[in-house]
N, C-alpha and C. Protein backbone atom coordinates (compact mmCIF):
# COMPACT_ATOMS: atom_id res chain seq x y z
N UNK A 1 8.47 -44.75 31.93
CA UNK A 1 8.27 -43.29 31.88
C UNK A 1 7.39 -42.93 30.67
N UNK A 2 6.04 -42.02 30.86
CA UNK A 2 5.61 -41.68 30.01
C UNK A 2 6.11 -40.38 29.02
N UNK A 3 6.01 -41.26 27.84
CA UNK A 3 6.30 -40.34 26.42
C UNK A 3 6.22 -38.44 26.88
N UNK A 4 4.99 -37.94 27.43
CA UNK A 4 4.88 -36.64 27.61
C UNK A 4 6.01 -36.46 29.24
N UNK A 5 5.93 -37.04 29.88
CA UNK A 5 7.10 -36.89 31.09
C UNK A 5 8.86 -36.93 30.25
N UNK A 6 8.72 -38.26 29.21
CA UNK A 6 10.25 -38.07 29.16
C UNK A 6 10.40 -36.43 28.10
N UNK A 7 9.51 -35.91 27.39
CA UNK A 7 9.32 -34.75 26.29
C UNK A 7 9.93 -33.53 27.25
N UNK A 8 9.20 -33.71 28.56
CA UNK A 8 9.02 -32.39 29.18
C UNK A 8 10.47 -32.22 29.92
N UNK A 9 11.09 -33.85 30.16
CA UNK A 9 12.10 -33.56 30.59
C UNK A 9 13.42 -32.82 29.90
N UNK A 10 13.45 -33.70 28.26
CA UNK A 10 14.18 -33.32 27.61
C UNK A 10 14.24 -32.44 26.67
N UNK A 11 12.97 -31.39 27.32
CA UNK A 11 13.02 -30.31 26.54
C UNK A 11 12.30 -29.17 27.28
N UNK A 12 12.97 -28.95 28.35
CA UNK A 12 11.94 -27.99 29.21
C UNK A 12 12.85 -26.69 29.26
N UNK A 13 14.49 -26.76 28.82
CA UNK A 13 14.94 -25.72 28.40
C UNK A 13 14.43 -24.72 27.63
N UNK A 14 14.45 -25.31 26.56
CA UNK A 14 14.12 -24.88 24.98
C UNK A 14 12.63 -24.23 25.44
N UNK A 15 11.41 -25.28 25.86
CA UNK A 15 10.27 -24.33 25.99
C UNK A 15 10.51 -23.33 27.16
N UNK A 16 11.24 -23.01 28.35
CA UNK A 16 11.49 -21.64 28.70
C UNK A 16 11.94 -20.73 27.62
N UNK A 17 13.01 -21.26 27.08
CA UNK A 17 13.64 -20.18 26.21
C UNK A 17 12.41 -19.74 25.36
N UNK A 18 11.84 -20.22 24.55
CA UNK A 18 10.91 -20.26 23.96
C UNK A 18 9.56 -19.12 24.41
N UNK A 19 9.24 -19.66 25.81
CA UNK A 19 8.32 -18.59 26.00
C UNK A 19 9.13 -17.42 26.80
N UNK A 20 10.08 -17.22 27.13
CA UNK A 20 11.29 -15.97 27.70
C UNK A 20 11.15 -14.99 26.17
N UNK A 21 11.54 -15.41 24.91
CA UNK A 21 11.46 -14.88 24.40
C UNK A 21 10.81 -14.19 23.11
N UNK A 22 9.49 -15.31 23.44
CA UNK A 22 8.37 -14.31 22.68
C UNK A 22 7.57 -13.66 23.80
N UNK A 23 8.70 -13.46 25.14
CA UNK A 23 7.51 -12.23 25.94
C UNK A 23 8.35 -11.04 25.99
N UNK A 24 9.56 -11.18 25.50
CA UNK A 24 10.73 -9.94 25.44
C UNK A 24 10.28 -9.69 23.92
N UNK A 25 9.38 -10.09 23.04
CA UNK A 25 9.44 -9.62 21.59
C UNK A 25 8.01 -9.06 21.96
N UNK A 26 7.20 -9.64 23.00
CA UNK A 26 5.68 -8.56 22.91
C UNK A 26 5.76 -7.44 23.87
N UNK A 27 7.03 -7.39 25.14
CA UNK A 27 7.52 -6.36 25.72
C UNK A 27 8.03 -5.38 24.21
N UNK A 28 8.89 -5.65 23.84
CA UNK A 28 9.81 -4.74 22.99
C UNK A 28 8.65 -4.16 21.79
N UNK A 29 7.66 -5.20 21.13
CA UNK A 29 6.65 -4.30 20.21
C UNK A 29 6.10 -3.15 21.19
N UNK A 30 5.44 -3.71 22.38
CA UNK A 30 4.91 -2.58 22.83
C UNK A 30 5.59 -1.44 23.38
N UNK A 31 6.88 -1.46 23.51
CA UNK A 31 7.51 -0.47 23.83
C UNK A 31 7.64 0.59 22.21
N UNK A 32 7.75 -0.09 21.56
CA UNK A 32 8.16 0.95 19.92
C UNK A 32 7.50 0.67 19.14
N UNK A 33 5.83 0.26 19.64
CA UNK A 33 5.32 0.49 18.52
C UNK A 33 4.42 1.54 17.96
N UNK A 34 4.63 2.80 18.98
CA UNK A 34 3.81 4.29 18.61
C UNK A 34 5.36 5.07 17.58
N UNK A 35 6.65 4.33 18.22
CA UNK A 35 7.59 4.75 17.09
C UNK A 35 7.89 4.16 15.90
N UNK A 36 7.53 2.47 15.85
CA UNK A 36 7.24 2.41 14.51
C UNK A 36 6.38 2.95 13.65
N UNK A 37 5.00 3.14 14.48
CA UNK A 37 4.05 3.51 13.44
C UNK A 37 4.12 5.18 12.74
N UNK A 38 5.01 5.61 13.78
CA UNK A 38 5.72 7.39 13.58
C UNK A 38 6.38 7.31 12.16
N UNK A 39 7.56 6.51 12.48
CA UNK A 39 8.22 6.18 11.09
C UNK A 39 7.60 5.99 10.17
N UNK A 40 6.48 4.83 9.98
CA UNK A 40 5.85 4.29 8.84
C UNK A 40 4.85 5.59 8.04
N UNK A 41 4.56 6.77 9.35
CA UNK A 41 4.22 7.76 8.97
C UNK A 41 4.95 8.75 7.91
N UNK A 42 6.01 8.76 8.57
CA UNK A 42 7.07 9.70 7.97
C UNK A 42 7.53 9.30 6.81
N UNK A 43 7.72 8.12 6.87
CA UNK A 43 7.89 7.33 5.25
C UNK A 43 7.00 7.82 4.18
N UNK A 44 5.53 7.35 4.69
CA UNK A 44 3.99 7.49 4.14
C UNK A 44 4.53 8.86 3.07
N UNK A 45 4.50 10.60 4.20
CA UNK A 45 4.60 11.39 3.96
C UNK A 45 5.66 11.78 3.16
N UNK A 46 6.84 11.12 3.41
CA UNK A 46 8.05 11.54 2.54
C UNK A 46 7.85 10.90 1.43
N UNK A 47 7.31 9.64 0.99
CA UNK A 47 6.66 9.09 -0.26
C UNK A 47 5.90 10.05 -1.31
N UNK A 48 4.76 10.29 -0.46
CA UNK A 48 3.97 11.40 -0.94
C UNK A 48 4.09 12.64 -1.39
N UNK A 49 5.13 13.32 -0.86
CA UNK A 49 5.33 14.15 -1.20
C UNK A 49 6.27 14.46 -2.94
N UNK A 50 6.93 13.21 -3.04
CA UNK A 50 7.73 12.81 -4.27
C UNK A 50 6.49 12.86 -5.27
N UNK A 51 5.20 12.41 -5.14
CA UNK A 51 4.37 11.82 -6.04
C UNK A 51 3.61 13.09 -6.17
N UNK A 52 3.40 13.66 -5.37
CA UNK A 52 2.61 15.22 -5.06
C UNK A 52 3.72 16.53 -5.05
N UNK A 53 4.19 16.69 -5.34
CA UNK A 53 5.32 17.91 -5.43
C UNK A 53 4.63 19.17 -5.02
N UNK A 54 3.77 19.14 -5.40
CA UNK A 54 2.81 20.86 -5.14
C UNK A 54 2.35 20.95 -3.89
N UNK A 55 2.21 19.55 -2.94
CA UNK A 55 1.84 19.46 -1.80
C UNK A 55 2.86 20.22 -0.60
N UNK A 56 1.93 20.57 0.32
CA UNK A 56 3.25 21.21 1.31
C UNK A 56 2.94 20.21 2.85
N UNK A 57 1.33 20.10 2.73
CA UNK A 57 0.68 19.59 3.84
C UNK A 57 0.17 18.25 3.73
N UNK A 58 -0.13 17.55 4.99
CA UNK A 58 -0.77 16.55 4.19
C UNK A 58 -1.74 16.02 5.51
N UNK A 59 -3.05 16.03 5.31
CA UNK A 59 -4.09 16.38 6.18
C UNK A 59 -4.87 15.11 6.11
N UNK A 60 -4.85 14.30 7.28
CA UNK A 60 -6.00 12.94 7.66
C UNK A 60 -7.09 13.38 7.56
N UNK A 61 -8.43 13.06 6.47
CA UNK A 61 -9.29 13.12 6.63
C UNK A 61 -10.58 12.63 8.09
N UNK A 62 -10.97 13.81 8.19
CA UNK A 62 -11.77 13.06 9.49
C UNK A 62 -12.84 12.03 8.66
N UNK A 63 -13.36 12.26 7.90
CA UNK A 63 -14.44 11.18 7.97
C UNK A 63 -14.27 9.91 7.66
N UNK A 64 -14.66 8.42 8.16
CA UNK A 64 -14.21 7.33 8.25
C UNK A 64 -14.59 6.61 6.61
N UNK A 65 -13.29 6.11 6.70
CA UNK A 65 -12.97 5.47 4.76
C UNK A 65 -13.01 4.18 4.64
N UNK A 66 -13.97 3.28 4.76
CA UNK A 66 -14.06 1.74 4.90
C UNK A 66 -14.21 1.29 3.33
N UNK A 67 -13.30 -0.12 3.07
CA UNK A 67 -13.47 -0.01 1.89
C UNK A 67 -13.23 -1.51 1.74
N UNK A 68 -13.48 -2.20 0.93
CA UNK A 68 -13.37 -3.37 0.91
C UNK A 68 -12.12 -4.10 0.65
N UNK A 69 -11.18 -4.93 1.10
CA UNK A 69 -9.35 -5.46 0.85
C UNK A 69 -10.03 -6.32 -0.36
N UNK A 70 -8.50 -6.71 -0.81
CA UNK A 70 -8.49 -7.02 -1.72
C UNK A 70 -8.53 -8.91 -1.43
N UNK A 71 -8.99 -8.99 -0.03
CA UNK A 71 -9.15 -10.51 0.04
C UNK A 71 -11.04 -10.75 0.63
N UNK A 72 -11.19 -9.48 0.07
CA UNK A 72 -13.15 -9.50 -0.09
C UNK A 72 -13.41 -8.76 1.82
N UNK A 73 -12.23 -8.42 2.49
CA UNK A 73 -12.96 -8.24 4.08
C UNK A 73 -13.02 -6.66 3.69
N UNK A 74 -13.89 -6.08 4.67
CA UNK A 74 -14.36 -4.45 4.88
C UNK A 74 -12.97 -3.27 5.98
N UNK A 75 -12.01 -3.18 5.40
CA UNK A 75 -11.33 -2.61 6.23
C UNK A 75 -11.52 -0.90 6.11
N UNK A 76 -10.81 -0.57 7.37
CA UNK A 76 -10.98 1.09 7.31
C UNK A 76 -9.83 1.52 6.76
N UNK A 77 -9.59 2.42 5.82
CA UNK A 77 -8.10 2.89 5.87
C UNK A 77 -8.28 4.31 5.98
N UNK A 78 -6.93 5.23 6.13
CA UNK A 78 -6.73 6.78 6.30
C UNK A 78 -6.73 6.71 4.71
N UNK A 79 -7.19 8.07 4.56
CA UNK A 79 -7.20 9.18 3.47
C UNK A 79 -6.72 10.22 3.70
N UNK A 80 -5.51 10.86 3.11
CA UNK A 80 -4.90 11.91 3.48
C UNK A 80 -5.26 13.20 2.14
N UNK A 81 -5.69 14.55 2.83
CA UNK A 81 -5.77 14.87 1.81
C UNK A 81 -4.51 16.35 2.07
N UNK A 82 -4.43 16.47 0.26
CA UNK A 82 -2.70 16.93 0.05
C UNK A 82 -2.92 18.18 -0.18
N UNK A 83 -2.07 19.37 0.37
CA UNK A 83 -2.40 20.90 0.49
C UNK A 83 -1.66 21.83 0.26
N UNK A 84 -2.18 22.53 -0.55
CA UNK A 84 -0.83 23.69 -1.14
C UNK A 84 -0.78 24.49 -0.24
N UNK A 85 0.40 25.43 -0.02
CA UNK A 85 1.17 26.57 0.53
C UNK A 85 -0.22 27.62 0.68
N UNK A 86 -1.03 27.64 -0.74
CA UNK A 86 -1.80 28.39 -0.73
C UNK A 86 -3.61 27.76 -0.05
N UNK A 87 -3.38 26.76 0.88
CA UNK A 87 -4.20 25.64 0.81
C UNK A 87 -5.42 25.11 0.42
N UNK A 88 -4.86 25.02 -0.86
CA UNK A 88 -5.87 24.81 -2.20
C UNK A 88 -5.75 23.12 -1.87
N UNK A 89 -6.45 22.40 -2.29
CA UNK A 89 -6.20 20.47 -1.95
C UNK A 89 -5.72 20.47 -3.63
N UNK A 90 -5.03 19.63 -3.83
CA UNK A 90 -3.99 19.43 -4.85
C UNK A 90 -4.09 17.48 -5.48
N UNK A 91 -4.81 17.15 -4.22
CA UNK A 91 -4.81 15.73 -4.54
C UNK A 91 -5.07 14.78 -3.09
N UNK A 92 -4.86 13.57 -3.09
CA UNK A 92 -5.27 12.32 -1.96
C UNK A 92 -4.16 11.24 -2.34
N UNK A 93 -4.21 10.85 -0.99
CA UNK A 93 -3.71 9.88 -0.82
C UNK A 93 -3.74 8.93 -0.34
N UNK A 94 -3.71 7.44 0.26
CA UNK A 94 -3.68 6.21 0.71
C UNK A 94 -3.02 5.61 0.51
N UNK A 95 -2.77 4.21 1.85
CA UNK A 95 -2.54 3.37 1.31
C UNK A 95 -3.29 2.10 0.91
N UNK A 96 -2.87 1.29 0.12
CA UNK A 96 -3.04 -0.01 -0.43
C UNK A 96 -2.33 -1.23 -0.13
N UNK A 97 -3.15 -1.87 0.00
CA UNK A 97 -2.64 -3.48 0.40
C UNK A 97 -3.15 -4.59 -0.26
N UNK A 98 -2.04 -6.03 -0.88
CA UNK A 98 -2.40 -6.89 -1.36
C UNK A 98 -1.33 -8.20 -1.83
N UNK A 99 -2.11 -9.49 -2.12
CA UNK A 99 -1.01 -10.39 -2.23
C UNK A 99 -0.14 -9.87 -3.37
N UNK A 100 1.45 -10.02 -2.69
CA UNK A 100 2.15 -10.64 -4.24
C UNK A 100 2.39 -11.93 -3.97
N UNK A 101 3.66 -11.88 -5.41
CA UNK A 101 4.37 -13.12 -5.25
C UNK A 101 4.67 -14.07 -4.35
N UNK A 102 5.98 -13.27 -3.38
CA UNK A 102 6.13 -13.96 -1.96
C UNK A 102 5.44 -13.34 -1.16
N UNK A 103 4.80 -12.04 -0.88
CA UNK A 103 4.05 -11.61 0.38
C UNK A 103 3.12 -10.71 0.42
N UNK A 104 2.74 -10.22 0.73
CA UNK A 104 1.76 -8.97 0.64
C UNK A 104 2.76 -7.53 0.33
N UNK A 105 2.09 -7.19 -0.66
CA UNK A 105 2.68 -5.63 -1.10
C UNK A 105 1.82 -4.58 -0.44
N UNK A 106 2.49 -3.67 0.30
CA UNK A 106 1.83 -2.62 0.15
C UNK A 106 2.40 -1.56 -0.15
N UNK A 107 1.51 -0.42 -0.98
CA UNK A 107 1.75 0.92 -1.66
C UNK A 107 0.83 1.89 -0.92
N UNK A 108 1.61 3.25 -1.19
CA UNK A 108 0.83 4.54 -1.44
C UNK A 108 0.81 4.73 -2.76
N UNK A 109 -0.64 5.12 -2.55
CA UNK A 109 -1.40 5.56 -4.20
C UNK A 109 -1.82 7.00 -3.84
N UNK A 110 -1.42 8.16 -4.82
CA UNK A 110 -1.69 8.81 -4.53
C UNK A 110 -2.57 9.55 -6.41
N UNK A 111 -3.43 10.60 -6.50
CA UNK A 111 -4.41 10.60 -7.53
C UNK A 111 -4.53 12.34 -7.24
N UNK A 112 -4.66 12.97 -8.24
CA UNK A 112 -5.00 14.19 -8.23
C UNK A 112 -6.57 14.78 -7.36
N UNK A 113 -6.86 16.19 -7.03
CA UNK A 113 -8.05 16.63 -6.45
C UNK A 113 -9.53 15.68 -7.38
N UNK A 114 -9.60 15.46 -8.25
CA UNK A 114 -10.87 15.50 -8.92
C UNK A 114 -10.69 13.75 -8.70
N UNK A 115 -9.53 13.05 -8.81
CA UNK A 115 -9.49 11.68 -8.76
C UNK A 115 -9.81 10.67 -9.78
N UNK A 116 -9.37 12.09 -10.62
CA UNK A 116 -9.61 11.41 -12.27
C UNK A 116 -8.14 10.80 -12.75
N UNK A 117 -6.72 10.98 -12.19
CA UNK A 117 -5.18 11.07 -12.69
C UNK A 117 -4.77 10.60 -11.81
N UNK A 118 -4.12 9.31 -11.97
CA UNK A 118 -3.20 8.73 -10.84
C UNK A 118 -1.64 9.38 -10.67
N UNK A 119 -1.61 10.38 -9.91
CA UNK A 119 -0.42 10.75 -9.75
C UNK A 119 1.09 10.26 -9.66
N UNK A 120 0.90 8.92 -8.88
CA UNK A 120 2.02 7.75 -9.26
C UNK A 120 1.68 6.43 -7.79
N UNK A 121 2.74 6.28 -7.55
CA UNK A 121 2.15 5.02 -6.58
C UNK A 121 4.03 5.05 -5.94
N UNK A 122 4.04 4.23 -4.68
CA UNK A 122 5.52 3.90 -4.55
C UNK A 122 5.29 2.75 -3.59
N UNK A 123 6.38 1.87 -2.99
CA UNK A 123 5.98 1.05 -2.22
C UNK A 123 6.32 1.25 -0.66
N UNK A 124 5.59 0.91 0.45
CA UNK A 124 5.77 1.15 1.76
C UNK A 124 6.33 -0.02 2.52
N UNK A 125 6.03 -1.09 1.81
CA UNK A 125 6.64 -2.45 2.31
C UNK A 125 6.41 -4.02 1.51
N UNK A 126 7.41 -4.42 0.40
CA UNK A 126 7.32 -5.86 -0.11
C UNK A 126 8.48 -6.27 0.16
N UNK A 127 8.02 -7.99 -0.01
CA UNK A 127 9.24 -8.84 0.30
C UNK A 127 9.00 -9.50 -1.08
N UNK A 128 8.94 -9.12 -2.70
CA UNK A 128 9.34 -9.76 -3.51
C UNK A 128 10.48 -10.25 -3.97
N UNK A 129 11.01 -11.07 -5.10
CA UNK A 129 11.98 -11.67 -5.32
C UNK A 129 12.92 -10.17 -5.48
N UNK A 130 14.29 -10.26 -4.96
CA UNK A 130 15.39 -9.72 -5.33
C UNK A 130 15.82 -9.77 -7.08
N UNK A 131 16.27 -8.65 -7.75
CA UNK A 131 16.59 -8.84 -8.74
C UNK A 131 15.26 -9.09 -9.71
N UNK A 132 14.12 -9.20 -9.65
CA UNK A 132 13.26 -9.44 -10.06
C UNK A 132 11.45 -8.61 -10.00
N UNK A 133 11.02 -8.89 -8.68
CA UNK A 133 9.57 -8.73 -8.30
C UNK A 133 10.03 -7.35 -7.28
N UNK A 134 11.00 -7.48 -7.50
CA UNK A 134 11.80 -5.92 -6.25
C UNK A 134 11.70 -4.50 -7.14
N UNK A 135 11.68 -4.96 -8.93
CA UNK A 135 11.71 -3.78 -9.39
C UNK A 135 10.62 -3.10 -9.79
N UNK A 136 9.62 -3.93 -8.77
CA UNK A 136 8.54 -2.63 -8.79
C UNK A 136 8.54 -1.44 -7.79
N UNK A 137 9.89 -1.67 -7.44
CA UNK A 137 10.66 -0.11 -6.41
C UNK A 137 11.26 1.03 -7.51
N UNK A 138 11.58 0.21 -8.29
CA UNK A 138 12.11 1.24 -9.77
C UNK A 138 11.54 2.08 -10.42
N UNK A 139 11.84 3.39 -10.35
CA UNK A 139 11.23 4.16 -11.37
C UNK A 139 10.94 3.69 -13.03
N UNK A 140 11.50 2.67 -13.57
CA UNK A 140 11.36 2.34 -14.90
C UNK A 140 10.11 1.52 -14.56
N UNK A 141 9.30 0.86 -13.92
CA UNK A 141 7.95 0.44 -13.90
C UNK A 141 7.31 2.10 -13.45
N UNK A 142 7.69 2.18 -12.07
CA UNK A 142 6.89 3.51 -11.67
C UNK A 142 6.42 4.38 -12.78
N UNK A 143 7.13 5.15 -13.38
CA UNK A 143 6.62 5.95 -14.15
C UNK A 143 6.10 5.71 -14.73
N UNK A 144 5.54 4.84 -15.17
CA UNK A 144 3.97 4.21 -15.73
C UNK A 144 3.28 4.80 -15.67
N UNK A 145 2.95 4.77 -14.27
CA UNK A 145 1.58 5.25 -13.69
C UNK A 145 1.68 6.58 -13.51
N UNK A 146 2.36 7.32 -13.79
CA UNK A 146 2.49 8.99 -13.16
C UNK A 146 1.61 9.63 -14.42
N UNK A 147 0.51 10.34 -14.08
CA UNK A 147 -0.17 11.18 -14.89
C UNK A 147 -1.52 10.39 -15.64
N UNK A 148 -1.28 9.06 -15.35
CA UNK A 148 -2.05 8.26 -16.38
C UNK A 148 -3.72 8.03 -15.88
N UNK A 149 -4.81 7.98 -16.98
CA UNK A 149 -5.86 7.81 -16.20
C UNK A 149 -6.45 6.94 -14.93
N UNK A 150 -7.17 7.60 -14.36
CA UNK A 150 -7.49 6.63 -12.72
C UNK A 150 -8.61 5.63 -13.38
N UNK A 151 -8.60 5.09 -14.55
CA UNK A 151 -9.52 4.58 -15.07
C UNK A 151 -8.64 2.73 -14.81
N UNK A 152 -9.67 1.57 -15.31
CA UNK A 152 -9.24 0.42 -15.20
C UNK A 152 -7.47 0.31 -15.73
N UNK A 153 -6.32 -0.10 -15.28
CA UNK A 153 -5.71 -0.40 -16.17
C UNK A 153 -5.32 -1.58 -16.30
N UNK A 154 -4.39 -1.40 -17.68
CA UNK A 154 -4.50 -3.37 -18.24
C UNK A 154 -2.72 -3.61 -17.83
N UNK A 155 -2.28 -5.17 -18.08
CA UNK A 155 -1.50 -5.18 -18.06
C UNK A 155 -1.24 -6.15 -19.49
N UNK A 156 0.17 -5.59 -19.87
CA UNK A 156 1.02 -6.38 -21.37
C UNK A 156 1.84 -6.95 -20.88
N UNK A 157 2.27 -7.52 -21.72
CA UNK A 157 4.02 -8.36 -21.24
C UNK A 157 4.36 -8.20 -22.26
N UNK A 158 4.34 -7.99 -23.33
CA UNK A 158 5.42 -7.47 -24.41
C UNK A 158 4.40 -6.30 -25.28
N UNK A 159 5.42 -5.63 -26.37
CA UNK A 159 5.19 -4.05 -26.99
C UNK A 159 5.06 -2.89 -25.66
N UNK A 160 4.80 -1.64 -26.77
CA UNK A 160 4.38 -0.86 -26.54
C UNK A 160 3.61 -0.05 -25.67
N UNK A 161 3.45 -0.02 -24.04
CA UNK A 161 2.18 0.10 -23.78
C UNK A 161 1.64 1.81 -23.89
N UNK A 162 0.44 1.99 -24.15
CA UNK A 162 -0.52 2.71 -24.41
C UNK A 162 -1.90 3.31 -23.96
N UNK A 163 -1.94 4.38 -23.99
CA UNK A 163 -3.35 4.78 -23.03
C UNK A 163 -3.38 3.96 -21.52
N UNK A 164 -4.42 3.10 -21.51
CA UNK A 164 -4.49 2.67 -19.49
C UNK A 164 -3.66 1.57 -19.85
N UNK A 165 -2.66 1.45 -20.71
CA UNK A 165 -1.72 -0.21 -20.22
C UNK A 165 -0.42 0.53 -19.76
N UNK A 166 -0.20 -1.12 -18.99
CA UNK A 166 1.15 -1.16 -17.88
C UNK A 166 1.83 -1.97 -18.78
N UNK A 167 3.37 -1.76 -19.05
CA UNK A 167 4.03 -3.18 -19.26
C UNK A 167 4.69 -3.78 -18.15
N UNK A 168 4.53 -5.15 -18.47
CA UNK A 168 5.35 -5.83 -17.23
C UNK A 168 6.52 -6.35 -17.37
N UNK A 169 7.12 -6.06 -15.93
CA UNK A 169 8.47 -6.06 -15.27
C UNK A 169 8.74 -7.68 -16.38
N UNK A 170 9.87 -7.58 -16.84
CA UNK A 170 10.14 -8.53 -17.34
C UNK A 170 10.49 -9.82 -16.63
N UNK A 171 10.63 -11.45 -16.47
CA UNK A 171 10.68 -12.01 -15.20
C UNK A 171 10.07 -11.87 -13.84
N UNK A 172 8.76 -10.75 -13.85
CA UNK A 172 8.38 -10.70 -13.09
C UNK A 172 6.78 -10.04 -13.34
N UNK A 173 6.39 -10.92 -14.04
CA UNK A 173 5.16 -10.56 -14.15
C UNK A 173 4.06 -10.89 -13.31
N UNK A 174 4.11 -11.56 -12.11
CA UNK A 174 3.26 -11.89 -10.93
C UNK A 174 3.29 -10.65 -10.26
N UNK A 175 4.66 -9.95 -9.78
CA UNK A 175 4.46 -8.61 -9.17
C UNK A 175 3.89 -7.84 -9.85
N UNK A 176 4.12 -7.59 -10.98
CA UNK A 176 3.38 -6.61 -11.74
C UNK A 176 2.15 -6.57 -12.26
N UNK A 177 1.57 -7.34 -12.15
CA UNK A 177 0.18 -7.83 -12.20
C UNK A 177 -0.57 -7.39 -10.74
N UNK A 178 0.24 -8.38 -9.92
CA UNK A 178 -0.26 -7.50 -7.96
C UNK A 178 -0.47 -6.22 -8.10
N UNK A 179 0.82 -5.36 -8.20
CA UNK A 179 0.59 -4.14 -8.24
C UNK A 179 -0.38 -3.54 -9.00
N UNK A 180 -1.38 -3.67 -10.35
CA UNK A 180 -1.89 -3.26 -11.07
C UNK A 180 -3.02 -3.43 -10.57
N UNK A 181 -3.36 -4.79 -10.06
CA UNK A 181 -4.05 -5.05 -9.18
C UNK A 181 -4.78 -3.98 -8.32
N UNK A 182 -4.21 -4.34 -7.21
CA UNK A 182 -3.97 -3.32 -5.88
C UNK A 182 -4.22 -1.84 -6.45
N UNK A 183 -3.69 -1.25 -7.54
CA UNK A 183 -4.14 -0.26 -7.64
C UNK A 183 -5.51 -0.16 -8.27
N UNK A 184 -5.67 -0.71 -9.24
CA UNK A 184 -7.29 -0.62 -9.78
C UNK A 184 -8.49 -1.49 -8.60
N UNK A 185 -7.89 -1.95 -8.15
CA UNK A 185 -9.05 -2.27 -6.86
C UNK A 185 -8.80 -0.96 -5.98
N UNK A 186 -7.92 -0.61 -5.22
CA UNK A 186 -8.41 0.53 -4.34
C UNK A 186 -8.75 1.98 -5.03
N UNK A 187 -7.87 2.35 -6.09
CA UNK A 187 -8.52 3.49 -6.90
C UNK A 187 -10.02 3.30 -6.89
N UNK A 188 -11.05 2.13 -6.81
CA UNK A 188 -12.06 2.08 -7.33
C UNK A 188 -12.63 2.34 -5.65
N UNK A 189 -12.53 1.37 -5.28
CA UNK A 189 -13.17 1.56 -3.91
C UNK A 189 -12.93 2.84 -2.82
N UNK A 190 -11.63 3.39 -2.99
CA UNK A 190 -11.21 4.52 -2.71
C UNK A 190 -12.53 5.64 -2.95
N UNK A 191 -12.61 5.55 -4.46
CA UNK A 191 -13.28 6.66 -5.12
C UNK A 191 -15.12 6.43 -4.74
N UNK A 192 -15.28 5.59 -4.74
CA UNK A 192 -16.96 5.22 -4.34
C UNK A 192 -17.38 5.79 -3.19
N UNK A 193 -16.22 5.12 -2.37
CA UNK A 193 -16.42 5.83 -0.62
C UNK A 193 -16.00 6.73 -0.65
N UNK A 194 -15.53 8.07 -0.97
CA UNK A 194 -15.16 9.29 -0.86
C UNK A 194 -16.39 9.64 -1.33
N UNK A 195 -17.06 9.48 -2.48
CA UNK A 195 -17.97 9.96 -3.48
C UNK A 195 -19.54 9.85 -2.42
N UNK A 196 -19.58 8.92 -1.76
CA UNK A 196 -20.63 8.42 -0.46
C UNK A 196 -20.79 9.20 0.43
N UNK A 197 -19.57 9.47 0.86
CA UNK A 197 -19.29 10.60 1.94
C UNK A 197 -19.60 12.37 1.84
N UNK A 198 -19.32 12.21 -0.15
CA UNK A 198 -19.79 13.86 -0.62
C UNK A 198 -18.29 14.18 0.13
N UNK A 199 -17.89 13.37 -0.37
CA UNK A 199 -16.26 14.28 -0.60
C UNK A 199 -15.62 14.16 -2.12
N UNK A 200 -16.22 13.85 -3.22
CA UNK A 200 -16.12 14.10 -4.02
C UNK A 200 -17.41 14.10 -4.89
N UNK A 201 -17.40 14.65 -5.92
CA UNK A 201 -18.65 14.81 -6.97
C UNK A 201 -18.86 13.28 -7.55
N UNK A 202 -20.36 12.95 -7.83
CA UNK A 202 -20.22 11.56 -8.95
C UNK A 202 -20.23 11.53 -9.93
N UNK A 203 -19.30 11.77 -10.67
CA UNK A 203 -19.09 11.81 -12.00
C UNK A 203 -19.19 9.99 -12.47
N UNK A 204 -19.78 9.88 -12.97
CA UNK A 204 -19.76 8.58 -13.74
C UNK A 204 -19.02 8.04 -14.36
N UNK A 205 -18.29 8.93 -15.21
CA UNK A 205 -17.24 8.90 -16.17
C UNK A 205 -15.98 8.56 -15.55
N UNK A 206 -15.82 8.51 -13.92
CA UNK A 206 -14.44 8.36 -13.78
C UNK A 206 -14.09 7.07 -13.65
């Protein structure tokens, strides 16, 4: 009996099961995945709104925002822009994507109207270490970034930090580095392509 005859015999269960149920997992995505992506919305927005307080609205820009990932490819992302009661624009938002530690992090970054002030950042989905690369969910890193310039920032691992520095998560300075990352790469590319589009002024200085 050949090797691939006796394989198929003694394992032709397992490959039904096998393909039975990665066609009930591409049935079931496609059944919920206009409601996952609803949720991931609603998240997005309920995020945003924490980081934007003055915001009431929060409005998809029509014009298309291609920008370069942070693994060098040209992706498109949404730009949301954020709207007062009185609907004055108040600020923007996106998200961001990039490696961490164990997986890809991604955040909303969100930056005042002029896109000079990073308003704060939060996360939409990591699988970093527990107890560790997780507490870049914590407001004691977060508030870092709330108010601080949209300019390069650095990262420390010990003192004081100051003007554009971050300190890092203690035991976890790979996440916190990602994240600093991720934000000074898309703040930048964010701001170029908006600025292209003449949706914002070019100020040089920012």
């Amino acid at each position: 009996m050949s090797k691939i005859k006796y394989f198929v015999q003694q394992s032709w269960l397992l490959i039904v099961a096998s393909f039975c149920f990665g066609l009930l997992i591409a049935i079931a995505n496609a059944h919920w995945s206009d409601e996952i992506e609803q949720n991931k919305i609603d998240k997005l927005n309920h995020l945003t709104a924490a980081l934007l307080p003055k915001a009431r609205h929060f409005i998809e820009i029509d014009t298309e925002i291609e920008v370069e990932s942070a693994k060098g490819k040209k992706v498109k992302i949404k730009v949301y822009r954020a709207v007062s009661d009185a609907d004055e624009c108040v600020g923007w938002s996106f998200n961001a994507v990039g490696p961490g530690f164990a997986d890809k992090i991604e955040l909303v970054i969100a930056v005042d109207k002029d896109f000079k002030t990073i308003a704060g950042f939060d996360v939409l989905a990591s699988n970093e270490s527990p107890g560790t690369g997780d507490k870049i969910k914590e407001d004691k890193f977060r508030n870092q970034f709330k108010d601080i310039g949209a300019i390069k920032l650095e990262l420390i691992k010990s003192g004081k930090a100051k003007d554009n520095e971050i300190l890092a998560i203690s035991g976890a300075t790979i996440s916190s580095e990602a994240v600093v990352k991720i934000i000074n790469h898309y703040i930048k590319e964010v701001r170029e392509a908006m600025q292209s589009k003449g949706l914002l002024g070019n100020d040089k200085e920012q």
